[in-house]
N, C-alpha and C. Protein backbone atom coordinates (compact mmCIF):
# COMPACT_ATOMS: atom_id res chain seq x y z
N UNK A 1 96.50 87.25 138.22
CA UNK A 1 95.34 87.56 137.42
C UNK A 1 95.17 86.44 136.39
N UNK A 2 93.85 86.11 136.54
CA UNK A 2 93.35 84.67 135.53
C UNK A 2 93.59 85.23 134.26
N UNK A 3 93.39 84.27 132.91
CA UNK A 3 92.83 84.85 131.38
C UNK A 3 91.53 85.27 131.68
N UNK A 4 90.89 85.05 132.31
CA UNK A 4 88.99 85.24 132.75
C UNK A 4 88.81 86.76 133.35
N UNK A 5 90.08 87.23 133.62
CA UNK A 5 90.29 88.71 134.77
C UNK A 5 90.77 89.21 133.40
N UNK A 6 91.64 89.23 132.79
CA UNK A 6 92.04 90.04 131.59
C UNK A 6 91.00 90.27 130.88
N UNK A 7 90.71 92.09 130.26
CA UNK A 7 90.05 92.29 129.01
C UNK A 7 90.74 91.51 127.76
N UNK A 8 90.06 91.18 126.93
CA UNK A 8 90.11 90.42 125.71
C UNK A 8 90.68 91.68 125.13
N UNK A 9 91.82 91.36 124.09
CA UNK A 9 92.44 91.98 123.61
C UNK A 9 91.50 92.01 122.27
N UNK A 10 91.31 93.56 121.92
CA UNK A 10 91.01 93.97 120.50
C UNK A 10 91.66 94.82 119.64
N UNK A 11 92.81 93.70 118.95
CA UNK A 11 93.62 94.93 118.37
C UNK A 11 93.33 95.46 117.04
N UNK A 12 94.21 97.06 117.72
CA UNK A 12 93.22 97.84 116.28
C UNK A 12 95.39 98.19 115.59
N UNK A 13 95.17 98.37 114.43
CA UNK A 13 96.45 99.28 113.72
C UNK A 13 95.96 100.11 113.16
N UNK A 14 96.99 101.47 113.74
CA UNK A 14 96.88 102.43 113.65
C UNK A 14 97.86 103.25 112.16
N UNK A 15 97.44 103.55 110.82
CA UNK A 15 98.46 104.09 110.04
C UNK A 15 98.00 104.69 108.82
N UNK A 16 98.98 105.80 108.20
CA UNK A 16 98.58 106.45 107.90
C UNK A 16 99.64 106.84 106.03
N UNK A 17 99.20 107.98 105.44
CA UNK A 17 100.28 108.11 104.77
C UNK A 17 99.62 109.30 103.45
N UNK A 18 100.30 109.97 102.70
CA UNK A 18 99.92 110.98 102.02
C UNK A 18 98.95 110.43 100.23
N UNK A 19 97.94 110.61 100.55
CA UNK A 19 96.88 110.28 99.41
C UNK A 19 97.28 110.90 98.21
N UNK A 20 97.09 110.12 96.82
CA UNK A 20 96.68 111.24 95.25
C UNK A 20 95.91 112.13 95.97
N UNK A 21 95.02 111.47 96.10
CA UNK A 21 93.83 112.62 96.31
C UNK A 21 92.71 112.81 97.51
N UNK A 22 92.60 114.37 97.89
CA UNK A 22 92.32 114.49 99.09
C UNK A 22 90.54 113.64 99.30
N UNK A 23 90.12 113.36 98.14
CA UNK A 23 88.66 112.99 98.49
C UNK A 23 88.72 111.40 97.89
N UNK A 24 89.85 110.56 97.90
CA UNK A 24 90.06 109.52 97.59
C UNK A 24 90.75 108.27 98.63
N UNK A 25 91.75 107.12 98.51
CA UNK A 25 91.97 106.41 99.28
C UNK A 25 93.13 105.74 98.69
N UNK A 26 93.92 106.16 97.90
CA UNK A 26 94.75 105.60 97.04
C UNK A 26 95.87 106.43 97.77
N UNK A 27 96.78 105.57 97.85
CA UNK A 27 98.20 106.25 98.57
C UNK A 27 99.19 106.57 97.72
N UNK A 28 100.04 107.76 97.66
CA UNK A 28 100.88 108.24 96.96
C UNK A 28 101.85 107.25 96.56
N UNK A 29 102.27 106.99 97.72
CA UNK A 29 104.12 105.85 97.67
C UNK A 29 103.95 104.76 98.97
N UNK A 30 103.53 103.45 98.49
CA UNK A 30 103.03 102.73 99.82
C UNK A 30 104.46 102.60 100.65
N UNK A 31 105.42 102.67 99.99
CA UNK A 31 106.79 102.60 100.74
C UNK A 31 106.81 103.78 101.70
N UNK A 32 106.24 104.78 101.80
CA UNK A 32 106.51 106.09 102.71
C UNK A 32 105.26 105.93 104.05
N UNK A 33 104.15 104.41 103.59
CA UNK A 33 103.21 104.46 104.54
C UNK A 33 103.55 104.73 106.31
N UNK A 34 102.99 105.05 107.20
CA UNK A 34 103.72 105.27 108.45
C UNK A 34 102.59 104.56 109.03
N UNK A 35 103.65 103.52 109.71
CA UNK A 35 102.34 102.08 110.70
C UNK A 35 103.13 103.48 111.97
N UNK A 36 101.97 103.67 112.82
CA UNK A 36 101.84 104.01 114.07
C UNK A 36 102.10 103.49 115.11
N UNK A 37 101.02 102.07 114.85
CA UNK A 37 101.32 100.64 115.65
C UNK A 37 99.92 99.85 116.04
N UNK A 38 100.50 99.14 116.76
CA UNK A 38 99.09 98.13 117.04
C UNK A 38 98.55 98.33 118.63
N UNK A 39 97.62 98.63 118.64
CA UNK A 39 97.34 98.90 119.91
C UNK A 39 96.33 97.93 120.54
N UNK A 40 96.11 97.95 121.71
CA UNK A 40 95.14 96.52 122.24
C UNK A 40 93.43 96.74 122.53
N UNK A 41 93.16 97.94 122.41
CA UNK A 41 91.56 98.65 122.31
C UNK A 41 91.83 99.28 121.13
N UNK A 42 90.33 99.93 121.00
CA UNK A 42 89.79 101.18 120.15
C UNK A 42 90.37 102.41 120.99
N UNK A 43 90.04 102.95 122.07
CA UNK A 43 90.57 104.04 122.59
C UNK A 43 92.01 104.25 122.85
N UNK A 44 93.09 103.14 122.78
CA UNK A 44 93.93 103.76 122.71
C UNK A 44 94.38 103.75 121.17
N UNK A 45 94.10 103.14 120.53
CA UNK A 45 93.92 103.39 118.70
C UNK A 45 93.51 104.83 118.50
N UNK A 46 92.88 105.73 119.37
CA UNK A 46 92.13 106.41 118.63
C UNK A 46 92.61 107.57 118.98
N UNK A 47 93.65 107.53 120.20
CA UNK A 47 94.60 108.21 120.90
C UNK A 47 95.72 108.89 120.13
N UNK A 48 95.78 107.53 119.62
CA UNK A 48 97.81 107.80 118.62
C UNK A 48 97.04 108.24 117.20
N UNK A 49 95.67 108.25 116.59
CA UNK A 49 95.21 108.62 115.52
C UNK A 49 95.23 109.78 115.27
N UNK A 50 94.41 110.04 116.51
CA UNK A 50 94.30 111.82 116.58
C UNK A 50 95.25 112.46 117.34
N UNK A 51 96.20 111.94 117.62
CA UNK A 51 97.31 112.83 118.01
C UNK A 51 97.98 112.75 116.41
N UNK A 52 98.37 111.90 115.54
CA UNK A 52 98.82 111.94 114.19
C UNK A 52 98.13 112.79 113.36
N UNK A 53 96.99 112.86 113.47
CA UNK A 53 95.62 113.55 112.46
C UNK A 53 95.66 114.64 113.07
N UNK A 54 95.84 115.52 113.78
CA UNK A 54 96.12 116.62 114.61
C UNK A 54 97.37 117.24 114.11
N UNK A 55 98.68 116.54 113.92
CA UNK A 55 100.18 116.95 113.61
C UNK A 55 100.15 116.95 112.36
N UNK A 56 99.91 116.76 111.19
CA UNK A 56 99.36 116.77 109.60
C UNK A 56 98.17 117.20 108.95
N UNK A 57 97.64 117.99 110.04
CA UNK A 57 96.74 118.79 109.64
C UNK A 57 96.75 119.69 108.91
N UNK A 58 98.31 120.32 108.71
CA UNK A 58 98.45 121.03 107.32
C UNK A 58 98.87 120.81 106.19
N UNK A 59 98.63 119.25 105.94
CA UNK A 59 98.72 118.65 104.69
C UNK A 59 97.41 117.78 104.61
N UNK A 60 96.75 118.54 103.11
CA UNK A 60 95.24 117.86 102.67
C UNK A 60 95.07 116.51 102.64
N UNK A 61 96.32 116.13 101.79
CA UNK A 61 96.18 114.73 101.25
C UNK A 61 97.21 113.67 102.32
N UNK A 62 97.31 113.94 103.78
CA UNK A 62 97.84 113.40 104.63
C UNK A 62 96.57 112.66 105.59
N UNK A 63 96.44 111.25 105.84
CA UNK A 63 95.24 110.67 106.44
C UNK A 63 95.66 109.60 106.95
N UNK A 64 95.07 109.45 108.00
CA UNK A 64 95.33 108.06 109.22
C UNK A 64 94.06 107.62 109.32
N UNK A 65 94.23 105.91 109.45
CA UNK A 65 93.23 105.40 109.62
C UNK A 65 93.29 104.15 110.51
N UNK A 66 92.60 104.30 111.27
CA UNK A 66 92.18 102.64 112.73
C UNK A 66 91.79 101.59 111.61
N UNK A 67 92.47 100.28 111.98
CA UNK A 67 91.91 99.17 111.66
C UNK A 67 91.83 98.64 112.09
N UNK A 68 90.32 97.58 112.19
CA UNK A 68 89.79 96.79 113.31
C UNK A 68 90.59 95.55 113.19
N UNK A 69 91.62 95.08 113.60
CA UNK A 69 92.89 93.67 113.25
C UNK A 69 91.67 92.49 113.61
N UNK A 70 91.17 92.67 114.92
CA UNK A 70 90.39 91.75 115.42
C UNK A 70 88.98 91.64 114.90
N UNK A 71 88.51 92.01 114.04
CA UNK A 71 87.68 91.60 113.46
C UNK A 71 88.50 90.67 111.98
N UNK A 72 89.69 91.05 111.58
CA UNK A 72 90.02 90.77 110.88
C UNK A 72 90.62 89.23 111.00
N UNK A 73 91.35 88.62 112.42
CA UNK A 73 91.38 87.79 112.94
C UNK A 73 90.72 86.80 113.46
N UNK A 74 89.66 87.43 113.46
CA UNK A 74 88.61 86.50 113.95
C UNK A 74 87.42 86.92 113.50
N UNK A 75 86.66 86.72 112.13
CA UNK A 75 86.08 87.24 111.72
C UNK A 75 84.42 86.87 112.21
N UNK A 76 84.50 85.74 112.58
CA UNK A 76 83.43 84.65 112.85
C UNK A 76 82.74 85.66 114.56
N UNK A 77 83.54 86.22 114.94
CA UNK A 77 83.33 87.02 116.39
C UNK A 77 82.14 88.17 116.28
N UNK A 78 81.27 88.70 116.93
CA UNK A 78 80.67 90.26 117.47
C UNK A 78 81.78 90.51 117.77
N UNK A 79 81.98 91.96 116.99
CA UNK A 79 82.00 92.98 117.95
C UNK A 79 81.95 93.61 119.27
């Protein structure tokens, strides 16, 4: 298989960790943050998200979030 046959890798990181506050974005203890990992699409990013966001659902101020790496890497790129 060529580089031309491979999908272009778009990696997203996947992570998460317990907020001050449930309607905010500020993290309690960045040392307790939990990286999930880096995955090579959006769909499987969005896989390990909501399987995490699903298992901490009974904590308010517990939140995971996708980050687009590859936009972040290559910023000059579409989407």
């Amino acid at each position: 298989m060529s580089e031309t046959d491979t999908p272009k890798q778009l990696l997203h990181l996947v992570f998460g960790g317990e907020l001050e506050s449930p309607d905010g974005l500020t993290f309690r203890d960045l040392d307790e943050l939990d990286i999930v990992g880096i995955y090579p699409n959006y769909a499987e990013a969005s896989k390990a998200w909501k399987a995490k966001a699903q298992a901490t659902v009974d904590n308010a101020h517990m939140r995971y979030f996708i980050v687009h790496m590859h936009r972040l890497l290559d910023p000059e790129a579409a989407a």
